[in-house]
Protein backbone atom coordinates (compact mmCIF):
# COMPACT_ATOMS: atom_id res chain seq x y z
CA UNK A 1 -21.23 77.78 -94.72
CA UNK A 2 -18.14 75.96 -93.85
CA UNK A 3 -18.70 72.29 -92.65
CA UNK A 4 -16.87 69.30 -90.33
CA UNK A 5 -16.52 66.12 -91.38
CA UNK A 6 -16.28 63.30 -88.79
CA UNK A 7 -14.81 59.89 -89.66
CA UNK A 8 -14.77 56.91 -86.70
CA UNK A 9 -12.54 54.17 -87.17
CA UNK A 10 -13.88 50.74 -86.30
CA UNK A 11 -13.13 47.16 -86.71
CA UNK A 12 -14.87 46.69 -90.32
CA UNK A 13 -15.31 49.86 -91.66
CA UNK A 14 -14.19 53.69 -91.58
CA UNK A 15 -17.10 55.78 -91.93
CA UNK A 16 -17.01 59.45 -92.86
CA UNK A 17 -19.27 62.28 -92.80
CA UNK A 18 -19.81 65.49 -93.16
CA UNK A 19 -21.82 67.40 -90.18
CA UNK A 20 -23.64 70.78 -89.48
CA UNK A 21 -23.45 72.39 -86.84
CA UNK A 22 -26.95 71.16 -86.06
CA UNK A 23 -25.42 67.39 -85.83
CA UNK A 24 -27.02 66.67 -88.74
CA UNK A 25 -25.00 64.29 -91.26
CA UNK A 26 -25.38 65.59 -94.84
CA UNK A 27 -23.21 63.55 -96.97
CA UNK A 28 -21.32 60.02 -96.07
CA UNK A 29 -18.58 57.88 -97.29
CA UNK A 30 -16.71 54.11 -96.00
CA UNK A 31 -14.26 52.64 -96.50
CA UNK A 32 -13.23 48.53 -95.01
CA UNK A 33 -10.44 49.11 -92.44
CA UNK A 34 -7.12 47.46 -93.35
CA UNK A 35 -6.36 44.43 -91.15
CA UNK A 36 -2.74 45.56 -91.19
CA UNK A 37 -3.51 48.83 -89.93
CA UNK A 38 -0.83 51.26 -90.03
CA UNK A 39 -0.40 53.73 -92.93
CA UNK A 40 -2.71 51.52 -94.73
CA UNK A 41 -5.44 52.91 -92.55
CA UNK A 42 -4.17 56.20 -92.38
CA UNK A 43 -4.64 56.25 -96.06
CA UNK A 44 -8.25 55.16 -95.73
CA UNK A 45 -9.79 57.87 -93.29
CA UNK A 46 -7.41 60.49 -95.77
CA UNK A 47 -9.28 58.65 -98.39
CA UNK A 48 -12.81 59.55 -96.91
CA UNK A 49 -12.12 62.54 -95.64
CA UNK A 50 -10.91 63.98 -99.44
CA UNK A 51 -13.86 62.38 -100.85
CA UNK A 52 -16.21 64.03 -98.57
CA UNK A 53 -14.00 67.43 -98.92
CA UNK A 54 -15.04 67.52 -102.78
CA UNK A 55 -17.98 68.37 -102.99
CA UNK A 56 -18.20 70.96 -99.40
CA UNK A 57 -16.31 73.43 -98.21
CA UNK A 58 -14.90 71.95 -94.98
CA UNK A 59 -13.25 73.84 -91.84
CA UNK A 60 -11.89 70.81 -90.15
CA UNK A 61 -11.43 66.64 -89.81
CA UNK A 62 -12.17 65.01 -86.68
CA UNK A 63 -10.94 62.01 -86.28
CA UNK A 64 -12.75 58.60 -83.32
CA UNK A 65 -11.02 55.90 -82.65
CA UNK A 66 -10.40 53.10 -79.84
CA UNK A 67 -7.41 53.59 -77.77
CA UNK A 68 -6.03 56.22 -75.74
CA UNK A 69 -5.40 59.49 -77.36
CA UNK A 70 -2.54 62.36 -75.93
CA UNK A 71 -3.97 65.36 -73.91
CA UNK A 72 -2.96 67.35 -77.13
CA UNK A 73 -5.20 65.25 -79.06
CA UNK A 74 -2.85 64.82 -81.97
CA UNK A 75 -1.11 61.23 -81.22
CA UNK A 76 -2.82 57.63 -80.72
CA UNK A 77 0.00 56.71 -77.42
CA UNK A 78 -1.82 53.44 -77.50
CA UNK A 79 -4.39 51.23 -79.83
CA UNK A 80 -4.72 47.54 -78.68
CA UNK A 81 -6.99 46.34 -81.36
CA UNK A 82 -5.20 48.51 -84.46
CA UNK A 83 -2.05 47.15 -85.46
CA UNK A 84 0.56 49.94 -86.62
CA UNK A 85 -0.94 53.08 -84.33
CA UNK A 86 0.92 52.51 -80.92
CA UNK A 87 2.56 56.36 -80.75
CA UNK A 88 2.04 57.99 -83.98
CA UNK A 89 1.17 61.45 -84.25
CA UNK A 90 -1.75 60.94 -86.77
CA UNK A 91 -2.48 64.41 -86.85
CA UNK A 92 1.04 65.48 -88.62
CA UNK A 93 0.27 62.32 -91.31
CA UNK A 94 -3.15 63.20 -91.70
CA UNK A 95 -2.32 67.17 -91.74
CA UNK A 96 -0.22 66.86 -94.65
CA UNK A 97 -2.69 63.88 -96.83
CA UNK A 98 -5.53 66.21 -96.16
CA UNK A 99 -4.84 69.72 -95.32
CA UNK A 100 -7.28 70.23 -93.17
CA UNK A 101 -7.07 71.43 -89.52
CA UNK A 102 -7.57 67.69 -87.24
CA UNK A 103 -8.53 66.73 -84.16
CA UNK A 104 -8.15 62.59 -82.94
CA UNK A 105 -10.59 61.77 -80.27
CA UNK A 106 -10.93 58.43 -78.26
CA UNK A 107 -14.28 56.85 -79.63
CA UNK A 108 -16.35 56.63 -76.42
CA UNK A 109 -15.84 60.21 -75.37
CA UNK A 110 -16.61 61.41 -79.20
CA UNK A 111 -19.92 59.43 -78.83
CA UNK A 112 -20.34 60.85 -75.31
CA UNK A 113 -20.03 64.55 -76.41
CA UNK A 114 -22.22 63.72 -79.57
CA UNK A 115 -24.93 62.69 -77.62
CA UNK A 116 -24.33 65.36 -75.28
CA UNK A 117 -24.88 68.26 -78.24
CA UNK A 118 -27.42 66.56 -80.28
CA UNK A 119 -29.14 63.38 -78.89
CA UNK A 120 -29.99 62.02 -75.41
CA UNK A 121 -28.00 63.97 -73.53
CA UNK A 122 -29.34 67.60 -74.90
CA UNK A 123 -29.16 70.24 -72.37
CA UNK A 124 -27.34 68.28 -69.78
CA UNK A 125 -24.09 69.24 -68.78
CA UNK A 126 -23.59 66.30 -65.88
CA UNK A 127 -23.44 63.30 -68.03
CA UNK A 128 -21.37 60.51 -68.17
CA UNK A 129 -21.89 57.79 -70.88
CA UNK A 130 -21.16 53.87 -71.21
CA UNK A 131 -20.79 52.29 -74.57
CA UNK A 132 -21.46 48.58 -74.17
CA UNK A 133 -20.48 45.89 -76.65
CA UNK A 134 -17.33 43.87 -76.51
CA UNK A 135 -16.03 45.80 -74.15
CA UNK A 136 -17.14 48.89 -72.25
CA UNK A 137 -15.92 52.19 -72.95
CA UNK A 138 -17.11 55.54 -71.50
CA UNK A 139 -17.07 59.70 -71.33
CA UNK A 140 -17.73 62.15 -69.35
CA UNK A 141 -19.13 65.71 -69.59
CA UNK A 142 -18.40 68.13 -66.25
CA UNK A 143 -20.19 71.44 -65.97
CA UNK A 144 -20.55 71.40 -70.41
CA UNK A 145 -17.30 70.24 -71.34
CA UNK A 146 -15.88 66.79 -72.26
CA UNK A 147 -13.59 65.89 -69.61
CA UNK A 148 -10.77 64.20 -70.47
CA UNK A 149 -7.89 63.95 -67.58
CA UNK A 150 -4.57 65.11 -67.47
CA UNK A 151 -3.02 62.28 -69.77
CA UNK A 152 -6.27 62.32 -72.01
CA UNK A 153 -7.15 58.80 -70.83
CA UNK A 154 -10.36 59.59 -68.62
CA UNK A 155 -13.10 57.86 -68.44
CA UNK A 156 -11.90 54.18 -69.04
CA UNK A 157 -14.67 53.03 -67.13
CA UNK A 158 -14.21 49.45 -68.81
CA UNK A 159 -11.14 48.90 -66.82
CA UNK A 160 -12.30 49.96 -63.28
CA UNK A 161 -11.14 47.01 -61.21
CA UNK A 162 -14.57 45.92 -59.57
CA UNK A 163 -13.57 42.18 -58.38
CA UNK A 164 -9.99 42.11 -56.71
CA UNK A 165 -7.91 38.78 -58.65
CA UNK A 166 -11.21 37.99 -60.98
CA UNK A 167 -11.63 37.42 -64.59
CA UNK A 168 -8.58 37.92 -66.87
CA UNK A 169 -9.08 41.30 -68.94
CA UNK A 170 -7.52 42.06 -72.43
CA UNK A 171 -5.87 45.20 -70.50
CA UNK A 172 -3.67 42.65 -68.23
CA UNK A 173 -5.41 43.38 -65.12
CA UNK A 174 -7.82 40.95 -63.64
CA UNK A 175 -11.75 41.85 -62.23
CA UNK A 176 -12.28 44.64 -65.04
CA UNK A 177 -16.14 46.18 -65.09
CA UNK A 178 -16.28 44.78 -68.65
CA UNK A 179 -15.34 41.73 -68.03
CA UNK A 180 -18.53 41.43 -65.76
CA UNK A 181 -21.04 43.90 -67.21
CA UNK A 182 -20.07 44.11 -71.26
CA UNK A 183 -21.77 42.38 -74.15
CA UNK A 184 -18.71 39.50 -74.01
CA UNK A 185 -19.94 39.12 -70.71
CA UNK A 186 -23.72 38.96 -71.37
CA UNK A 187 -22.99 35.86 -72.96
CA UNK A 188 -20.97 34.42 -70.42
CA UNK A 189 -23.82 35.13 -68.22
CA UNK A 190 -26.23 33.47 -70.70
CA UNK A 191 -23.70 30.35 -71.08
CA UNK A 192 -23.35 29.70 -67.62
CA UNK A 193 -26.79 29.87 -67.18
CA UNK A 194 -27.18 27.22 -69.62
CA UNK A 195 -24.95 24.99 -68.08
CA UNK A 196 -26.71 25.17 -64.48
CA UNK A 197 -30.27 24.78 -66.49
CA UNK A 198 -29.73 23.17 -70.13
CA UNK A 199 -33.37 21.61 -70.18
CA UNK A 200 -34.63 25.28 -70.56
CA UNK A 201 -32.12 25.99 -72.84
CA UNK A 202 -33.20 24.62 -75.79
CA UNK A 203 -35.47 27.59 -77.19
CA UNK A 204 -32.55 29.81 -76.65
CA UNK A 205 -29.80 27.28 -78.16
CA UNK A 206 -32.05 26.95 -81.32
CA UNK A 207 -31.84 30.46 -82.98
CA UNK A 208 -27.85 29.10 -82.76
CA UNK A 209 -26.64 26.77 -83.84
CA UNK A 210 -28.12 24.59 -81.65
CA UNK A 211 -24.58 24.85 -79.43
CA UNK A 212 -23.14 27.05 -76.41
CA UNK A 213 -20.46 27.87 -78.86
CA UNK A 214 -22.58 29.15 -81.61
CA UNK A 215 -24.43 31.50 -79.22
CA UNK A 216 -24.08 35.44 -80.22
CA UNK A 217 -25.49 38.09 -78.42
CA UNK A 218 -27.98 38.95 -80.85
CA UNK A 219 -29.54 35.46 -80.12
CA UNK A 220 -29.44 36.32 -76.25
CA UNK A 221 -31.17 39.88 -77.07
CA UNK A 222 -33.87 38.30 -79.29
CA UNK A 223 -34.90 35.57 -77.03
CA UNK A 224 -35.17 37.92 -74.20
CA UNK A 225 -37.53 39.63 -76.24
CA UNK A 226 -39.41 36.87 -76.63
CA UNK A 227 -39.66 36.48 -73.36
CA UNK A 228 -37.16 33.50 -72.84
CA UNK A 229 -36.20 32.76 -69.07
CA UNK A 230 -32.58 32.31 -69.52
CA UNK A 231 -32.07 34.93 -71.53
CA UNK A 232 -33.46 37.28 -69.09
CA UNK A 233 -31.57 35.89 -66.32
CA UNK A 234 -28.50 36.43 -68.52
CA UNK A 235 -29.60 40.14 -69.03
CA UNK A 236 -30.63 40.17 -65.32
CA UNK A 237 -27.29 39.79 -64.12
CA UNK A 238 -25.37 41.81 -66.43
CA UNK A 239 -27.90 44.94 -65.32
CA UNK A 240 -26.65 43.94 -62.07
CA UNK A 241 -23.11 44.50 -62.51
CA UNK A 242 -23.90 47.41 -64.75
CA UNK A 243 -25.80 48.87 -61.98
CA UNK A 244 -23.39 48.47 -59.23
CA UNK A 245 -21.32 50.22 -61.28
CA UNK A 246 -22.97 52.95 -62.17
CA UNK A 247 -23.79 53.50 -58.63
CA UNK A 248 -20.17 53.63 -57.19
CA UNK A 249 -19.70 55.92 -60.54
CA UNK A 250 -21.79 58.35 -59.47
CA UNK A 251 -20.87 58.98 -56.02
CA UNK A 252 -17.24 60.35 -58.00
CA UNK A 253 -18.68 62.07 -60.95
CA UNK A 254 -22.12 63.06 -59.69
CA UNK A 255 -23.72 63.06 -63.25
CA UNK A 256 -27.21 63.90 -63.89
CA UNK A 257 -28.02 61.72 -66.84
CA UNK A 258 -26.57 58.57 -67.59
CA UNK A 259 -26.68 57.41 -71.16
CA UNK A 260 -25.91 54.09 -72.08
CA UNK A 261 -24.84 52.80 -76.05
CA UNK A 262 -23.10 50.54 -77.90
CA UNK A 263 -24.72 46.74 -79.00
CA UNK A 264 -26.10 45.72 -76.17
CA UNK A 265 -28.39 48.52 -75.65
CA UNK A 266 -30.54 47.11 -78.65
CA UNK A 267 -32.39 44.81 -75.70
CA UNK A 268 -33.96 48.80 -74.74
CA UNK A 269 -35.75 48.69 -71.49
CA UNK A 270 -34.98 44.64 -71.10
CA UNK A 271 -31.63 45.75 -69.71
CA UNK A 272 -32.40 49.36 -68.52
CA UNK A 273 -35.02 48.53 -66.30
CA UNK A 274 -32.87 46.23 -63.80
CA UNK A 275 -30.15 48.24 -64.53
CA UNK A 276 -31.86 51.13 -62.94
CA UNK A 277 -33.21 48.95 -60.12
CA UNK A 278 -29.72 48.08 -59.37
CA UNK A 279 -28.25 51.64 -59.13
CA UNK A 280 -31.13 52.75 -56.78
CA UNK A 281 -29.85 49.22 -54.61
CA UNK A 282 -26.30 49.54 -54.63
CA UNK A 283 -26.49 53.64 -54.64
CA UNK A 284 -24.26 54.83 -51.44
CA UNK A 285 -25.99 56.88 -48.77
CA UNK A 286 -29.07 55.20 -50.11
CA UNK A 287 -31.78 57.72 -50.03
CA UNK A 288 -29.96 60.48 -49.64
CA UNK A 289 -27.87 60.29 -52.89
CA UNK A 290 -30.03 61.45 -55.98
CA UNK A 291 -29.76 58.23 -58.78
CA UNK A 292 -28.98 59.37 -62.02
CA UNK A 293 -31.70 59.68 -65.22
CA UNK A 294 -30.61 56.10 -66.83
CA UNK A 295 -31.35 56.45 -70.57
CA UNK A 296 -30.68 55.02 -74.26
CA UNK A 297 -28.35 56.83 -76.52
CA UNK A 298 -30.16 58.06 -79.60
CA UNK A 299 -27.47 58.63 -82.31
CA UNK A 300 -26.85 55.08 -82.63
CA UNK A 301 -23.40 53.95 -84.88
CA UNK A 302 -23.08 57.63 -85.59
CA UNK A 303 -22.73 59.28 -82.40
CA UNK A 304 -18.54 58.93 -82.59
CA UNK A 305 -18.98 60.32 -86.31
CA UNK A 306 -21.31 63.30 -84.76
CA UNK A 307 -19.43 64.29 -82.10
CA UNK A 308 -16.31 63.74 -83.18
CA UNK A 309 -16.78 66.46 -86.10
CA UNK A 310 -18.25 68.91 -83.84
CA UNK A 311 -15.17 68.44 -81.80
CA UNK A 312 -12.82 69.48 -84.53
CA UNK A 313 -15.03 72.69 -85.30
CA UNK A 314 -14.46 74.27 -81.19
């Protein structure tokens, strides 16, 4: 049986793997991304991928990373936070270190699609899908098949403009979704909160550093957990915005199931419950527009990887 390997591309690491056609991952392999970028991290996903190719006979490479990828899927046309990738044509480079038929797929739509085939999303073919940490990304699948656009670039959900000349987003543009509904700005939410009530602060400011500053997001999540008032609000809002979103998503794209990923969806049901109170709110032709299933993503860091490598096999 010939096999796929996957590899996704992230910030501190480029993980490989080789997949079934099942989604199951049967062998792995990493390797630290290059700060520089550039044919130094070309070299490391070649490096994983002819690891992984020694010991299985392999059909094909897919390839996830962040950025936006060509309708052909062959060149990265632009990569904000890789250095070195801005227009190369990463199949031809990775063609020849390889030899292996490629594919290059934007992250979030290779995590959409995996969970799609093998997690939360089996059997639907309406789904769209938000990965939320720093930023958001997102992908869509229409009547079974990943949708993509007709510049590849679908599904940038992040950068949907929902407050006209509001927070400054890393894309240029001001009043970006993820500037209002992403893990960066959970803990904006949680900040602000502390500054309108810092007396009830101080459980949440202690599993810190004991500063605003030294707040993470993990700290946010865990006092929520336990329960802690300003976390929640913090969470509260954010499943606001997230919901509102989702909403005015759905009266476009019409999905069935919703699946939502990434960091911040370690909190569970402390941000999907208000997040599915809010779509049901802010849902257009309330009542008479069907909400979407809201769920968690199952495949976890390895949903990119997954789908990705059953990508390059179609």
């Amino acid at each position: 049986m010939a096999y796929s390997i996957g590899v996704d591309v992230g910030g501190t690491k480029v993980l490989g793997g080789v997949v079934d056609s099942e989604g199951n991952v049967l062998a792995r392999a990493r390797r630290d991304t290059p700060r520089q970028g550039g044919s130094a991290l070309t070299q490391a996903i070649a490096d994983v991928a002819l690891e992984l190719k020694s010991d299985f006979e392999i059909s094909s490479v897919g390839i996830s990373a962040a950025g936006f990828v060509s309708s052909d899927r062959k060149t990265m046309l632009a990569t904000p936070n890789i250095a070195g990738w801005n227009g190369v044509n990463l199949d031809a480079e990775l063609t020849s270190l390889i030899g292996l038929p490629l594919v290059i797929e934007n992250d979030a739509n290779a995590a959409a699609w995996g969970e799609a085939r093998f997690g939360a999303g089996i059997g639907e073919d309406h789904l769209m899908m938000l990965t939320i940490g720093t930023g958001i990304g997102g992908g869509v699948v229409v009547d079974g098949a990943l949708y993509r656009g007709a510049f590849g670039i679908a599904a940038e959900f992040g950068h949907m403009r929902v407050v006209p000349e509001g927070h400054l987003c890393g894309c240029g543009s001001r009043g970006c979704f993820e500037q209002y509904a992403s893990g960066n700005a959970l803990l904006r939410h949680a900040r602000e909160a502390i500054s309108g009530s810092p007396e009830m602060a101080r459980n949440l400011l202690s599993l810190g550093d004991g500063t605003v500053e030294g707040l993470t997001g993990k700290h946010v999540t865990e006092a929520a957990r336990d329960g802690d008032a300003v976390a929640l609000a913090a969470f509260n809002t954010t499943a606001q915005w997230l919901g509102a979103g989702i909403a005015s998503l759905s009266v476009i794209l019409d999905p069935a199931c919703v699946v939502i990923g990434g960091g911040v969806i370690d909190a569970g049901e402390i941000l999907l419950e208000p997040t599915r109170a809010a779509v049901d709110r802010y849902m257009p032709f309330s009542g008479k527009h069907p909400s979407p299933v809201i769920i968690a993503a199952k495949l976890g860091n390895e949903a990119g990887l997954v789908g990705v490598a059953d990508l390059a096999r179609i």
